[in-house]
C-alpha atoms as a PDB file:
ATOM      1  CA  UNK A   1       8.184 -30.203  15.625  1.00  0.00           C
ATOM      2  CA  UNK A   2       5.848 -30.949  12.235  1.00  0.00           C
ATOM      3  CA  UNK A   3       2.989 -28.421  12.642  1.00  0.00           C
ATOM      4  CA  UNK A   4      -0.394 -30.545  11.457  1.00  0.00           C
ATOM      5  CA  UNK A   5      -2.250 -29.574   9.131  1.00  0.00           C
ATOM      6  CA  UNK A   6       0.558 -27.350   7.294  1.00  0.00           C
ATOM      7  CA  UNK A   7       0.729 -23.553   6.767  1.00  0.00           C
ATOM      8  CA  UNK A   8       1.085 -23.759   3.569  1.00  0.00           C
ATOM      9  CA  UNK A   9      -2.395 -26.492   2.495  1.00  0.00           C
ATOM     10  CA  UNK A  10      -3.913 -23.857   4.936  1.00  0.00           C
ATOM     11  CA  UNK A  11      -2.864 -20.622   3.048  1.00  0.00           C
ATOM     12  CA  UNK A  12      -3.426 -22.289  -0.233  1.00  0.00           C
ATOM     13  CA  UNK A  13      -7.136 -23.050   0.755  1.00  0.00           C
ATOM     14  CA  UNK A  14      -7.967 -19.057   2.083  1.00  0.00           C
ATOM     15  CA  UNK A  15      -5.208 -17.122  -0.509  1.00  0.00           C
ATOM     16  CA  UNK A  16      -2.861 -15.083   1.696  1.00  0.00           C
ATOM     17  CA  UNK A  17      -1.192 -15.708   5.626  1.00  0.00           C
ATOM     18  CA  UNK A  18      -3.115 -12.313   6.285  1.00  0.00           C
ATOM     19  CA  UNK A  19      -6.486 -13.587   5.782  1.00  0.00           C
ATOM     20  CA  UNK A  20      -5.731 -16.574   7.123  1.00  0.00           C
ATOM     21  CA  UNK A  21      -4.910 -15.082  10.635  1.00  0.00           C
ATOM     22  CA  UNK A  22      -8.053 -12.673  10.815  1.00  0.00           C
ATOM     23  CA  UNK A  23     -10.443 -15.619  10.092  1.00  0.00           C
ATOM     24  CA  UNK A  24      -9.013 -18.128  12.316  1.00  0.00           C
ATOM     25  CA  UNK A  25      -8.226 -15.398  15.014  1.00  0.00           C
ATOM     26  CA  UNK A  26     -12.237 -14.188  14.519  1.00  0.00           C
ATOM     27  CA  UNK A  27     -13.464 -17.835  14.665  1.00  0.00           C
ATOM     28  CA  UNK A  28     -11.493 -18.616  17.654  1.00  0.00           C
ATOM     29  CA  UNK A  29     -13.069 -15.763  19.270  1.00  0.00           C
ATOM     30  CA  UNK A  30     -16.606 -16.572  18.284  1.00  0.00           C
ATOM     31  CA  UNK A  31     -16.029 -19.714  19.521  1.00  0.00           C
ATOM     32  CA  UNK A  32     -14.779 -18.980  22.727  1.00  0.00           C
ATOM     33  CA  UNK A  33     -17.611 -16.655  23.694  1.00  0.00           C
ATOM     34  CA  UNK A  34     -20.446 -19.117  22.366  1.00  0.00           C
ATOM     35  CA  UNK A  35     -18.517 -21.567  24.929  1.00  0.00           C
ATOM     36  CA  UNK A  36     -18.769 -19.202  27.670  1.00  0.00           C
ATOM     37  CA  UNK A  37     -21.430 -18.048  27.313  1.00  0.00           C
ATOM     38  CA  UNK A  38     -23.541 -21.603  27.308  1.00  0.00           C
ATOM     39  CA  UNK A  39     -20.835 -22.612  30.313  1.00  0.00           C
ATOM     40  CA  UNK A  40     -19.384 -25.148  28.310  1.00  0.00           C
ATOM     41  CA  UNK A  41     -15.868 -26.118  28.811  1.00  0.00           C
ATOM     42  CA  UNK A  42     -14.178 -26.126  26.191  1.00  0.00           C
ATOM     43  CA  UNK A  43     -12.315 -29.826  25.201  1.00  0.00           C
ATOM     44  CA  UNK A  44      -9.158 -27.872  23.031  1.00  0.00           C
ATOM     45  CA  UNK A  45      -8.771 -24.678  22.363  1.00  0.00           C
ATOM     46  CA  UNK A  46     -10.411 -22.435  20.138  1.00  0.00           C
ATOM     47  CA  UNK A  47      -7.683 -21.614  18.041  1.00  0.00           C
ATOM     48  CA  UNK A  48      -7.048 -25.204  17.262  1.00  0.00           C
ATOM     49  CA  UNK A  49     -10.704 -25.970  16.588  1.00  0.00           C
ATOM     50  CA  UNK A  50     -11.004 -22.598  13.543  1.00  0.00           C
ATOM     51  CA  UNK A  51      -7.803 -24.296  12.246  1.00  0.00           C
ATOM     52  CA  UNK A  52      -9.239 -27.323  11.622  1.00  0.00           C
ATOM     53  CA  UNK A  53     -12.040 -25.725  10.533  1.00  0.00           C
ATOM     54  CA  UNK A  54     -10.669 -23.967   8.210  1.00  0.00           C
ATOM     55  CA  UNK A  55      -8.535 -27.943   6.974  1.00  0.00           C
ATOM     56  CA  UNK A  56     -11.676 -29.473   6.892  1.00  0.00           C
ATOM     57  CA  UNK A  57     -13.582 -26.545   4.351  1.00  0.00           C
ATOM     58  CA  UNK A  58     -16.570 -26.120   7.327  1.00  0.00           C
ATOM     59  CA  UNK A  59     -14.366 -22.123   7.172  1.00  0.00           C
ATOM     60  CA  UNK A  60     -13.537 -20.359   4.350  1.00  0.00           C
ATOM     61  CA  UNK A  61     -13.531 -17.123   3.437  1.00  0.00           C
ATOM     62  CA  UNK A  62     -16.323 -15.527   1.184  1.00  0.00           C
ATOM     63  CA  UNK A  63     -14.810 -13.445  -1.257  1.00  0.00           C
END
């Protein structure tokens, strides 16, 4: 199974698999609650949506 977008582009673009897991896991969760509550449904999940996030450069970390 080919994970899209790679770990590795992703780790490159935030500097360590630690930081990378606390923002996406902390953007998933802001996400999720903004969702609920405006009782929106949400069309993937929240995970998936800070990982592309984070692909696309809309997340990155401030350092």
């Amino acid at each position: 199974m080919m994970l899209y977008p790679p770990v590795a582009e992703l780790v490159d673009k935030i500097g360590s698999r630690y930081q990378l897991v606390n923002l996406v896991a902390k953007r998933a969760r802001q996400i999720s609650t903004d969702a609920e509550e405006k009782q929106l449904p949400l069309e993937r999940k929240a995970v998936s949506i800070a990982i592309e996030e984070v692909y696309t450069g809309k997340l990155s970390l401030d350092r």
